[in-house]
N, C-alpha and C. Protein backbone atom coordinates (compact mmCIF):
# COMPACT_ATOMS: atom_id res chain seq x y z
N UNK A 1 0.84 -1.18 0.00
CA UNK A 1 0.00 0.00 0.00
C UNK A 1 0.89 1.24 0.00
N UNK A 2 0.49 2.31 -0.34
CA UNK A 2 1.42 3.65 -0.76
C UNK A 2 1.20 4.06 1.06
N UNK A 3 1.97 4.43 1.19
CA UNK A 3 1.68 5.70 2.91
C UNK A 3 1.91 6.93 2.09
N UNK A 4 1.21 7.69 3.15
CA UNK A 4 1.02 8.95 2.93
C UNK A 4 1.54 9.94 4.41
N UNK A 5 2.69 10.04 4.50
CA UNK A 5 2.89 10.52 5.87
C UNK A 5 1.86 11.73 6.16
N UNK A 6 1.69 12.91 5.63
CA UNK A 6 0.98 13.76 5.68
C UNK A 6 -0.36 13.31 6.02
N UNK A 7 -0.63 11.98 6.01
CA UNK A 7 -2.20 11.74 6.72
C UNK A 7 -1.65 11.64 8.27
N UNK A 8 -0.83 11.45 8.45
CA UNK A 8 -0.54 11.15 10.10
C UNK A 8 0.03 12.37 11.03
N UNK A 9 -0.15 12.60 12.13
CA UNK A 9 0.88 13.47 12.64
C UNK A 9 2.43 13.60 12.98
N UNK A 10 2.60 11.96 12.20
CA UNK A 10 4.57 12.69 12.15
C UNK A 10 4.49 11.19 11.23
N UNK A 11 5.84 11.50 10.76
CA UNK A 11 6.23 10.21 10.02
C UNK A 11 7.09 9.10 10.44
N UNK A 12 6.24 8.01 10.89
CA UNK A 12 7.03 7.10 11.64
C UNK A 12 7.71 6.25 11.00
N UNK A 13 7.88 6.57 9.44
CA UNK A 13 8.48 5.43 8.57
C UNK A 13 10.00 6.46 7.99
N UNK A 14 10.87 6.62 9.25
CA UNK A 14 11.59 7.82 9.26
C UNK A 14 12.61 7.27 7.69
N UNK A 15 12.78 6.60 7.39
CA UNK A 15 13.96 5.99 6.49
C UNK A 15 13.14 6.96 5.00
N UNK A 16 11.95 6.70 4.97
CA UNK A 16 11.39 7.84 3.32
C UNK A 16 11.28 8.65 3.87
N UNK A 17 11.08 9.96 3.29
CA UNK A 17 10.37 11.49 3.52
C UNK A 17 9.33 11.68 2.86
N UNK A 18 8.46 10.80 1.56
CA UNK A 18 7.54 11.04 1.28
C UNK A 18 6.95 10.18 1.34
N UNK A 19 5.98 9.81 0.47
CA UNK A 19 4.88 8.51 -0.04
C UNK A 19 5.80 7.58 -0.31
N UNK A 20 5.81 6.48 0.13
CA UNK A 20 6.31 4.95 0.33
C UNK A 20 5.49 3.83 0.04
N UNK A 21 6.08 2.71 -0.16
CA UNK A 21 4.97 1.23 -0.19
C UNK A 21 5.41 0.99 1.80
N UNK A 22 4.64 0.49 2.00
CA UNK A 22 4.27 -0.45 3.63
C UNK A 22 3.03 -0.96 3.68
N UNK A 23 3.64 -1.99 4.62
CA UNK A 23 2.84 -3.22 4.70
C UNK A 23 1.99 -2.74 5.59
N UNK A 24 0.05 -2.74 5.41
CA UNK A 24 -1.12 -2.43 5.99
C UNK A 24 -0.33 -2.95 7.77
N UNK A 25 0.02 -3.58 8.20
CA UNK A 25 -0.05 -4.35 9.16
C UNK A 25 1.05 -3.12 10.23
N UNK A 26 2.17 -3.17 9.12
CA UNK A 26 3.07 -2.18 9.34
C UNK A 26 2.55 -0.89 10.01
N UNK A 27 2.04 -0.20 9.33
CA UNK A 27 0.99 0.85 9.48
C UNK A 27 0.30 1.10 10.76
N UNK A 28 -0.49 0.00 10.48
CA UNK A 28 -1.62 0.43 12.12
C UNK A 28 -0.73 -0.02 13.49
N UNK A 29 0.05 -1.36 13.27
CA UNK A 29 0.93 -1.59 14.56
C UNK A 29 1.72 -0.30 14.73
N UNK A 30 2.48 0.42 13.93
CA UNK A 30 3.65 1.93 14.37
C UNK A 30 2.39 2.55 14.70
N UNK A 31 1.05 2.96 14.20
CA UNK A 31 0.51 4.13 14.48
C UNK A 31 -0.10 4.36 16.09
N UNK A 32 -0.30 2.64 16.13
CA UNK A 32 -1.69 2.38 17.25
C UNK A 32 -0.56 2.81 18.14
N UNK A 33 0.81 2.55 18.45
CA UNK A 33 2.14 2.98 19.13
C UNK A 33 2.13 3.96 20.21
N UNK A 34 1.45 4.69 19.00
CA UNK A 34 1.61 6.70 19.07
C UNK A 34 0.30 6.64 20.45
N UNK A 35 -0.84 6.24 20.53
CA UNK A 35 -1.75 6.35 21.40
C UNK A 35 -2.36 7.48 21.20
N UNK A 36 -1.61 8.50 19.36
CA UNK A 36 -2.12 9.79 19.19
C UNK A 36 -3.77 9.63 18.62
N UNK A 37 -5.13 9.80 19.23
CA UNK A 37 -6.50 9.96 18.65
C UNK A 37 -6.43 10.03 17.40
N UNK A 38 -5.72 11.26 16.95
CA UNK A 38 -6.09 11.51 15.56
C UNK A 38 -5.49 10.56 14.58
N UNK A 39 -4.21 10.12 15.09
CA UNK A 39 -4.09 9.24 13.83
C UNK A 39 -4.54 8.19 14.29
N UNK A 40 -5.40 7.16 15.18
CA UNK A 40 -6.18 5.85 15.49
C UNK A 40 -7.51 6.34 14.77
N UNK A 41 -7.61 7.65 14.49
CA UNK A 41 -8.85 7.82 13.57
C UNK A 41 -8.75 7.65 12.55
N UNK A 42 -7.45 8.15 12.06
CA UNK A 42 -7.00 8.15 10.49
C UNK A 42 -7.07 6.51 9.63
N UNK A 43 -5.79 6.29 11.55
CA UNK A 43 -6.18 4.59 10.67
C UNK A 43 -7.63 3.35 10.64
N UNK A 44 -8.41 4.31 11.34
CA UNK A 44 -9.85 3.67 11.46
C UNK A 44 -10.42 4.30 10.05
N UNK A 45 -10.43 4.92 9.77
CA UNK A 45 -10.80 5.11 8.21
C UNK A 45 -10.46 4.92 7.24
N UNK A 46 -8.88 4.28 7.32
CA UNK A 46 -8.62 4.30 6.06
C UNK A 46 -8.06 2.31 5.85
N UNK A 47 -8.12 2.05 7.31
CA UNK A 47 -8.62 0.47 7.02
C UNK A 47 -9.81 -0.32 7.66
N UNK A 48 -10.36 0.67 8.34
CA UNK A 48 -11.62 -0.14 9.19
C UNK A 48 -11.21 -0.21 10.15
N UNK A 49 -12.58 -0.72 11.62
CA UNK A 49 -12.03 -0.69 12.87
C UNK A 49 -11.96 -1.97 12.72
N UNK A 50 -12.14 -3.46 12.27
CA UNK A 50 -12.09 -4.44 12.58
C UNK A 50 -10.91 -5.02 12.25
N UNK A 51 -9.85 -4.64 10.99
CA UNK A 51 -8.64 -4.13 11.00
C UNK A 51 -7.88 -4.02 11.77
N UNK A 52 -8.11 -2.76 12.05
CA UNK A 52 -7.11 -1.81 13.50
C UNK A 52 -7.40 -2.87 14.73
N UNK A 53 -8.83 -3.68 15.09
CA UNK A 53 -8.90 -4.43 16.50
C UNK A 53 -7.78 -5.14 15.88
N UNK A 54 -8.03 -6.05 14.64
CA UNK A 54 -7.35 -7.31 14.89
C UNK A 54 -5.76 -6.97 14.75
N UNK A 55 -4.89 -6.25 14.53
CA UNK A 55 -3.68 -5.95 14.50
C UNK A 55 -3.56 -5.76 15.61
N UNK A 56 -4.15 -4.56 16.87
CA UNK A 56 -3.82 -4.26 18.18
C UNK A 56 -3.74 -5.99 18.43
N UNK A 57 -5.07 -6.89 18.56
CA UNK A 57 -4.78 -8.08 19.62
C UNK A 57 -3.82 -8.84 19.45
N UNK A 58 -3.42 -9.58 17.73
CA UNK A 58 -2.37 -9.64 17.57
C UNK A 58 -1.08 -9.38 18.28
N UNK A 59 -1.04 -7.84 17.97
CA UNK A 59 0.31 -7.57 18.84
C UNK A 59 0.63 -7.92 20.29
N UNK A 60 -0.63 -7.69 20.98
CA UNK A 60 -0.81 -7.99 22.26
C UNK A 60 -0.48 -9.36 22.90
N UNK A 61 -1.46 -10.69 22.12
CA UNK A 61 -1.43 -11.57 21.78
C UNK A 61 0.14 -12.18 22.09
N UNK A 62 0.80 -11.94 21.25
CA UNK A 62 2.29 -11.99 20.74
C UNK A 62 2.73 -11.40 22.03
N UNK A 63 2.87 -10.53 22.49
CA UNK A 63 3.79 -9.60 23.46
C UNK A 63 3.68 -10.70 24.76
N UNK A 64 2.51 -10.58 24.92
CA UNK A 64 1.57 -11.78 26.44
C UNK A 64 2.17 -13.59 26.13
N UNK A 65 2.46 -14.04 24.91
CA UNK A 65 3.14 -14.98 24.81
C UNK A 65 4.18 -15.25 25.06
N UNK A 66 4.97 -13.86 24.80
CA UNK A 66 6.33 -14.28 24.98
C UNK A 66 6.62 -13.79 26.63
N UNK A 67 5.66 -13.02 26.71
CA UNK A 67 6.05 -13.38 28.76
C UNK A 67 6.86 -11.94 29.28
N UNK A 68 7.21 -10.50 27.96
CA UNK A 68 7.78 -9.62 28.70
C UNK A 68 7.94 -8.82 27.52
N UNK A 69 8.41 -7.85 27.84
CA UNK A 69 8.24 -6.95 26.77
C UNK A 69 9.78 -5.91 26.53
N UNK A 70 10.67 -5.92 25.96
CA UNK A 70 12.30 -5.95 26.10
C UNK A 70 12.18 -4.27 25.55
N UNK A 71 12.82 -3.25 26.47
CA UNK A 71 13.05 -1.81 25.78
C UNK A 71 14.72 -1.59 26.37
N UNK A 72 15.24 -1.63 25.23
CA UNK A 72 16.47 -0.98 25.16
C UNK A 72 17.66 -2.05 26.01
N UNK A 73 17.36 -3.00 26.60
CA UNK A 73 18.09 -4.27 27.09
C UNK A 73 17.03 -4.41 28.57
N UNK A 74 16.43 -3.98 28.89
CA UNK A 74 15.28 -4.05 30.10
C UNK A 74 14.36 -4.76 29.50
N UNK A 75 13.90 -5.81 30.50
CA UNK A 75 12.89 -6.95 30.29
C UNK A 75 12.06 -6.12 31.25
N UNK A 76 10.72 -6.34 30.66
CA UNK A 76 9.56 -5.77 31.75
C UNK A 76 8.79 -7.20 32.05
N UNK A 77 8.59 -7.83 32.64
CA UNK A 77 7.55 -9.16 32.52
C UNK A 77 6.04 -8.75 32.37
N UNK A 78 5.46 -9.72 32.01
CA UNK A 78 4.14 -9.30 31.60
C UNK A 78 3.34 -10.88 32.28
N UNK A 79 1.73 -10.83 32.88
CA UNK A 79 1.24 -11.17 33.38
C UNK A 79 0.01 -11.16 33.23
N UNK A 80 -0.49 -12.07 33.44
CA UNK A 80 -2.08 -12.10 33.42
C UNK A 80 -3.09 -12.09 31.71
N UNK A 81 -3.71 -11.69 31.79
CA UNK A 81 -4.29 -12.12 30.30
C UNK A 81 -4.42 -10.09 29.36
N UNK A 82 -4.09 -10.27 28.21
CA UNK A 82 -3.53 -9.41 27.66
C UNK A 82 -4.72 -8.27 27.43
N UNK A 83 -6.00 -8.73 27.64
CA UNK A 83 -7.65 -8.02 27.51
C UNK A 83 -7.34 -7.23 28.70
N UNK A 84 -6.98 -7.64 29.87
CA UNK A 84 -6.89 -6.55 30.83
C UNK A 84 -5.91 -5.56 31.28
N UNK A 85 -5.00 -5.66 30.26
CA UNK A 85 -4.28 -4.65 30.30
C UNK A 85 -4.61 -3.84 29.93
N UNK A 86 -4.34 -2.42 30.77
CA UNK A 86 -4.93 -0.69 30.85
C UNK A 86 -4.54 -0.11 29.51
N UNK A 87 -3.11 -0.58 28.87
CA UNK A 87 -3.05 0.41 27.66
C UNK A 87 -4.18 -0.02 26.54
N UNK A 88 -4.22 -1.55 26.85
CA UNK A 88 -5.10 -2.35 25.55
C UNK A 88 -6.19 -2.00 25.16
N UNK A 89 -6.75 -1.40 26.62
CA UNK A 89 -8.09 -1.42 27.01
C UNK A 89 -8.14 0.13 26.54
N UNK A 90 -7.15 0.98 26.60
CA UNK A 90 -7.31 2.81 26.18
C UNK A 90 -7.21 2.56 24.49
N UNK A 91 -6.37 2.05 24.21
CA UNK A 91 -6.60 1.74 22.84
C UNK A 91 -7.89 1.18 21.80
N UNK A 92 -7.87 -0.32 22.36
CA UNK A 92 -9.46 -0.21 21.99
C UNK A 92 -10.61 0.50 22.37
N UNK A 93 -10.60 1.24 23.47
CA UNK A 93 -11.45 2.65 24.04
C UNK A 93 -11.38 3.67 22.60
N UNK A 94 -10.20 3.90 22.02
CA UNK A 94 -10.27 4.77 20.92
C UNK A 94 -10.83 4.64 19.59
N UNK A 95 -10.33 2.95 19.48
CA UNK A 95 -11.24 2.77 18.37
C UNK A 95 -12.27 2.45 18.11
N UNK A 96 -12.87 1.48 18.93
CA UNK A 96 -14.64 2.00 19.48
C UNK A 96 -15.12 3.00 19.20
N UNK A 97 -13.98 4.53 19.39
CA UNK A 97 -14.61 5.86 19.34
C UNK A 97 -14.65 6.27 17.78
N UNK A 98 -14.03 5.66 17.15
CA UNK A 98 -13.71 5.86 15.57
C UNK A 98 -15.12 6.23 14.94
């Protein structure tokens, strides 16, 4: 699919400066990231919310499997079932709101 950075509020596909090919999947996982409204709207319109759910659980999914979540050489562990986690739950809160 072409990106269009200018639909988003910054360009998270820092390696182009303009319109690029990326992978749909690509897309909503960097955007949903941001936790920015406007672009969880952007990407609710321009692939659907059922889309955008199934990529968030996915990721989640995946993260809750492997048992922790690694930033910068720090392991965070992760616990319990991945639906009740607070960010999951603000996220799909947003796109509900789509």
């Amino acid at each position: 699919m072409v990106f269009d950075p200018e639909d988003y509020s910054q360009n998270l596909f820092w390696q182009s400066k303009g319109k690029s090919e990326q992978k749909v999947y690509s897309i909503i996982s960097k955007y949903l990231s941001t936790m920015n409204k406007n672009d969880i709207k952007m990407l609710c319109s321009q692939f659907g919310k059922t889309i955008v759910k199934s990529v968030l659980k996915d990721r989640y999914k995946k993260m809750y499997a492997k048992g922790y979540i690694s930033t910068n050489g720090i392991d965070i562990p992760l616990s319990g079932k991945f639906e009740h986690n607070e960010i999951y739950k603000q996220l799909m809160g947003m796109i509900d709101d789509c």
